[in-house]
C-alpha atoms as a PDB file:
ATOM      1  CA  UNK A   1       0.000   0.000   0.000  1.00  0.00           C
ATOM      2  CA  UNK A   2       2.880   2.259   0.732  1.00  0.00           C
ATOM      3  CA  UNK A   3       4.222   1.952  -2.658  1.00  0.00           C
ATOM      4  CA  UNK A   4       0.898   2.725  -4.474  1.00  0.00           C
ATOM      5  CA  UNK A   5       0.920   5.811  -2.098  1.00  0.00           C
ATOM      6  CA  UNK A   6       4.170   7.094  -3.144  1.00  0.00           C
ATOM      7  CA  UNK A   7       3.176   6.233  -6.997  1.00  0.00           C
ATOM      8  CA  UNK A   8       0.330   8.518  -6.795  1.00  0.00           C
ATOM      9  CA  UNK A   9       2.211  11.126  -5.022  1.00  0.00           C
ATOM     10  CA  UNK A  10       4.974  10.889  -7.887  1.00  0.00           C
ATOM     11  CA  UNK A  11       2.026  10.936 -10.307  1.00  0.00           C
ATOM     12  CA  UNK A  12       0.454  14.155  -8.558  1.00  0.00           C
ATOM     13  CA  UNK A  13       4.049  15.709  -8.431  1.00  0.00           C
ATOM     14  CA  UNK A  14       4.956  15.289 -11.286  1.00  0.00           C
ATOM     15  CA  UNK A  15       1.943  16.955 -12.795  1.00  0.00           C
ATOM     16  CA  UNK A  16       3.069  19.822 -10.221  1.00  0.00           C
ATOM     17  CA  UNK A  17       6.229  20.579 -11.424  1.00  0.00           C
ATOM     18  CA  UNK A  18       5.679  20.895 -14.741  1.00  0.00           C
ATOM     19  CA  UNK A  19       5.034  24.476 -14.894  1.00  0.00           C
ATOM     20  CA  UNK A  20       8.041  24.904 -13.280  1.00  0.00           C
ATOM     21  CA  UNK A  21       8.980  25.233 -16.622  1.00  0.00           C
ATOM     22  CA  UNK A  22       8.028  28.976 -17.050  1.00  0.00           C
ATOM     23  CA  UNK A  23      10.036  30.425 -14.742  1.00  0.00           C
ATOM     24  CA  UNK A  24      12.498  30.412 -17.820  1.00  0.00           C
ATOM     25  CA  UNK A  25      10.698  33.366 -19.123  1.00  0.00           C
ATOM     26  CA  UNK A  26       7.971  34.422 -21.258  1.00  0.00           C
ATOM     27  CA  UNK A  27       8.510  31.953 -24.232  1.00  0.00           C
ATOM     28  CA  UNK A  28       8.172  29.197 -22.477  1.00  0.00           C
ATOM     29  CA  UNK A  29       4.830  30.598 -20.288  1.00  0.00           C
ATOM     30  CA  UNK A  30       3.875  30.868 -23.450  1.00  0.00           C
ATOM     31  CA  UNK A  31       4.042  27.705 -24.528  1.00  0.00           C
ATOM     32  CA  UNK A  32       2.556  26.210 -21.072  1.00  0.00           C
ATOM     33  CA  UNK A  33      -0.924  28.489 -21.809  1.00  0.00           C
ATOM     34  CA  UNK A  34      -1.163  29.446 -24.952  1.00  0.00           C
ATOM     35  CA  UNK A  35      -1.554  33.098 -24.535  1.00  0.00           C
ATOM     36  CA  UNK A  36       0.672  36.106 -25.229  1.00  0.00           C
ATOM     37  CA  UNK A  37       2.348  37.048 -22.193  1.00  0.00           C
ATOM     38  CA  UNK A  38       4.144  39.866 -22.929  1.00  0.00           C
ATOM     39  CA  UNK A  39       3.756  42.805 -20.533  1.00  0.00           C
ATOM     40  CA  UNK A  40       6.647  41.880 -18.194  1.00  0.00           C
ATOM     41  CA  UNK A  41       4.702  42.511 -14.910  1.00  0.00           C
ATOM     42  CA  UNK A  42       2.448  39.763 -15.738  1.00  0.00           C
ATOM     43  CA  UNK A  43       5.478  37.701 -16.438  1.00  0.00           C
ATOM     44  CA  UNK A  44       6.971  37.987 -13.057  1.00  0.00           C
ATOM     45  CA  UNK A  45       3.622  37.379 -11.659  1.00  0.00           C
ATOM     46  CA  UNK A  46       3.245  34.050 -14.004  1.00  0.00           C
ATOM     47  CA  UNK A  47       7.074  32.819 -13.711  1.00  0.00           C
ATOM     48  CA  UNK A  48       6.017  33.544  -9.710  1.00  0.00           C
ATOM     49  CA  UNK A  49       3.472  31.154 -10.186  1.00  0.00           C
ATOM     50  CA  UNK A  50       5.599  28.987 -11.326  1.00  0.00           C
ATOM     51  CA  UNK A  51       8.119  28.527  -8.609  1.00  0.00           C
ATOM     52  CA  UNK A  52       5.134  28.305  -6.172  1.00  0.00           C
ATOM     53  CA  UNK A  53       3.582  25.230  -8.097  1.00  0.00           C
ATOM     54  CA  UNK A  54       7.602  23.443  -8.243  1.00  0.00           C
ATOM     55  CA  UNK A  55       7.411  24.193  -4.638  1.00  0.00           C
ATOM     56  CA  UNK A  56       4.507  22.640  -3.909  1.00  0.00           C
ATOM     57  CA  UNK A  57       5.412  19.404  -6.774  1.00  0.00           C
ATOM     58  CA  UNK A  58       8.681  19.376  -4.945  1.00  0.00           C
ATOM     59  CA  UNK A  59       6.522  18.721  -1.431  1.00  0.00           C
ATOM     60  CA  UNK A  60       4.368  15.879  -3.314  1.00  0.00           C
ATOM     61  CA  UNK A  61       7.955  14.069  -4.684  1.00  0.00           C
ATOM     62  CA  UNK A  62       9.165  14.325  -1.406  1.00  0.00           C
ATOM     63  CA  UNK A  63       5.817  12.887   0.451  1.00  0.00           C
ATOM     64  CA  UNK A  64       6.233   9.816  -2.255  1.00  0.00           C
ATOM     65  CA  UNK A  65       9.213   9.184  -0.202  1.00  0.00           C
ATOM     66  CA  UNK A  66       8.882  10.708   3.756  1.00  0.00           C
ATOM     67  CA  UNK A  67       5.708   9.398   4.365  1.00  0.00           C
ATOM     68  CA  UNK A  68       6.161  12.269   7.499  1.00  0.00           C
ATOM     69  CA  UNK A  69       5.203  14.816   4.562  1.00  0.00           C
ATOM     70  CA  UNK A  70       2.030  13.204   3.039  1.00  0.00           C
ATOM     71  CA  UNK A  71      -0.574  14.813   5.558  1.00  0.00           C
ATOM     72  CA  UNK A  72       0.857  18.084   4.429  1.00  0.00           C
ATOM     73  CA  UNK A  73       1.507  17.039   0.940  1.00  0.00           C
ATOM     74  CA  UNK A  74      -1.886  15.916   0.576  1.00  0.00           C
ATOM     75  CA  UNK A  75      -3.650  18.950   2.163  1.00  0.00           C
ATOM     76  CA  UNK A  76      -1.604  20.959  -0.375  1.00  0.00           C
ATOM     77  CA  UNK A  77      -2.240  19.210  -3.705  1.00  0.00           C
ATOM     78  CA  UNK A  78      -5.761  18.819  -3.183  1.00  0.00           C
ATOM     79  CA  UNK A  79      -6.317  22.595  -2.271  1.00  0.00           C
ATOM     80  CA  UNK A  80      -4.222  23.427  -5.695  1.00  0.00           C
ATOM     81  CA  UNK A  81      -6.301  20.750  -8.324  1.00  0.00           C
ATOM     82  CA  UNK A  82      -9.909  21.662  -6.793  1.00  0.00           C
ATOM     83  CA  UNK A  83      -9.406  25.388  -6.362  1.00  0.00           C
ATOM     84  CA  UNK A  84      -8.162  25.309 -10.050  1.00  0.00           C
ATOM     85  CA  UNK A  85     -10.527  23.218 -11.635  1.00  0.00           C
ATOM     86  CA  UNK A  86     -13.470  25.001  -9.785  1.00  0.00           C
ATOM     87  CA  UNK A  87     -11.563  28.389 -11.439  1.00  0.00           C
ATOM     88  CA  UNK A  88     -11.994  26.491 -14.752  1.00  0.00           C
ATOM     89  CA  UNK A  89     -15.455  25.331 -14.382  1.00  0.00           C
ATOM     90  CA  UNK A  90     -16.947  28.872 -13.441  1.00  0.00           C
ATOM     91  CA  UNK A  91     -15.064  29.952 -16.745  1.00  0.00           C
ATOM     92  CA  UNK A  92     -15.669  27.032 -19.323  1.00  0.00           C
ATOM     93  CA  UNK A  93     -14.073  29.031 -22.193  1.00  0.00           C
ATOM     94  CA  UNK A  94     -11.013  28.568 -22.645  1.00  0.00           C
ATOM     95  CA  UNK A  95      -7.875  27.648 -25.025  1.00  0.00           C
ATOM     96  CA  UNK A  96      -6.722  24.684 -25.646  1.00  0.00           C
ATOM     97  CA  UNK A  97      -3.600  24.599 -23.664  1.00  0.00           C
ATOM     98  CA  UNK A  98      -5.435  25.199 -20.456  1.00  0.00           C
ATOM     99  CA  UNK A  99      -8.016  22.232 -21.434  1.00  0.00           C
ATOM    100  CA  UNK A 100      -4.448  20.302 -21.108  1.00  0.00           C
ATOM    101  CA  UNK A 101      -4.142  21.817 -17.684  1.00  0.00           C
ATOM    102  CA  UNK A 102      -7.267  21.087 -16.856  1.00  0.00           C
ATOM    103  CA  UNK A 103      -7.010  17.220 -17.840  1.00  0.00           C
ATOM    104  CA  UNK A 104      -3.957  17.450 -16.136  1.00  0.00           C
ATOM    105  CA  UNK A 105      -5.361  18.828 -12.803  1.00  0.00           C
ATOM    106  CA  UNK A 106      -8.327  15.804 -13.271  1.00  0.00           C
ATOM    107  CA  UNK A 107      -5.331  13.143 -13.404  1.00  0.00           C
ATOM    108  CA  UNK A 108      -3.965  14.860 -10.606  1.00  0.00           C
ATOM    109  CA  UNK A 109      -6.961  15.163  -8.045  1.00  0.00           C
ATOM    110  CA  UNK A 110      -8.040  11.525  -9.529  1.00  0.00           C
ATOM    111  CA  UNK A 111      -4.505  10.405  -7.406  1.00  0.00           C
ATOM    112  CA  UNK A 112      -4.485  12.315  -4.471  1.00  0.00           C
ATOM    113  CA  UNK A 113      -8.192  11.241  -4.127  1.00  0.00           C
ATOM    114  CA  UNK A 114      -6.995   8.003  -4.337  1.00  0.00           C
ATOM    115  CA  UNK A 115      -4.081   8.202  -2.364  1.00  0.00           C
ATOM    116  CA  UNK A 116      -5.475  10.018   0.710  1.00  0.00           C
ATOM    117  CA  UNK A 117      -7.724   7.039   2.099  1.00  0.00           C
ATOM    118  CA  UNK A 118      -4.681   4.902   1.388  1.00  0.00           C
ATOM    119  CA  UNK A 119      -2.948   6.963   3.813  1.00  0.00           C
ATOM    120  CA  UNK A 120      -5.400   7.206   6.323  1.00  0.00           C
ATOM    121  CA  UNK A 121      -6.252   4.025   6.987  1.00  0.00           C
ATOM    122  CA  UNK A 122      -2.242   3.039   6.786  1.00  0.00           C
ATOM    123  CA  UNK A 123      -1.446   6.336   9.251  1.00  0.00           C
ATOM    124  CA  UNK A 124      -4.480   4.016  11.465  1.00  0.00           C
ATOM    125  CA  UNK A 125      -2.930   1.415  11.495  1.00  0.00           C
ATOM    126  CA  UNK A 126      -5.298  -0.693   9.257  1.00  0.00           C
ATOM    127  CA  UNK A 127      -4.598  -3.558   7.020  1.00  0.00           C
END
């Protein structure tokens, strides 16, 4: 059980950490969203954004392995995935890269969802 908990924390992460990607600058955000981001205070506020959501994928890696971390880690990825996708449902139009995000962010609550129980009942001392 331990191992399928750290697999869907590594799953979860991983889907975290990819926009870590735009911090690189405004090519690459970009890229992520499909949209022109070009005023350079929205930049810093997006490549921001970015180092927050490898901060918090960095947290989910770590839980796959400190099982100390996945209360935490937990709390933290399922705050990020629903508060987003609740964003995107209030706003159904949008591009195509943030559909990706949003299929991402689906995959991603779809693991934590799964994994939290897991941990419970192990953190219980259940079977």
């Amino acid at each position: 059980m331990n191992r399928l908990i750290a697999l869907l924390l590594l799953v979860a992460g991983i889907i975290h950490l990819l926009p870590l990607a735009g911090v690189l600058g405004g090519e690459r955000l970009n890229a992520l969203y499909g949209l022109a981001l070009d005023e350079p205070n929205l930049q810093i506020l997006m490549r921001h954004r970015a180092v927050l959501f490898g901060l918090l994928g960095a947290l989910l890696v770590a839980a796959a392995f400190i099982p100390g971390l996945r209360n935490l880690a937990l709390l933290g990825g399922l705050l990020s995935v629903v508060s987003f996708l609740l964003l995107a449902w209030s706003a159904p139009l949008y591009n195509e890269a943030l559909r990706r995000v949003v299929v991402a962010d689906w995959v991603a609550l779809a693991c934590l969802l799964l994994a939290l129980p897991l941990h419970l009942r192990l953190t219980a001392g259940g079977p």
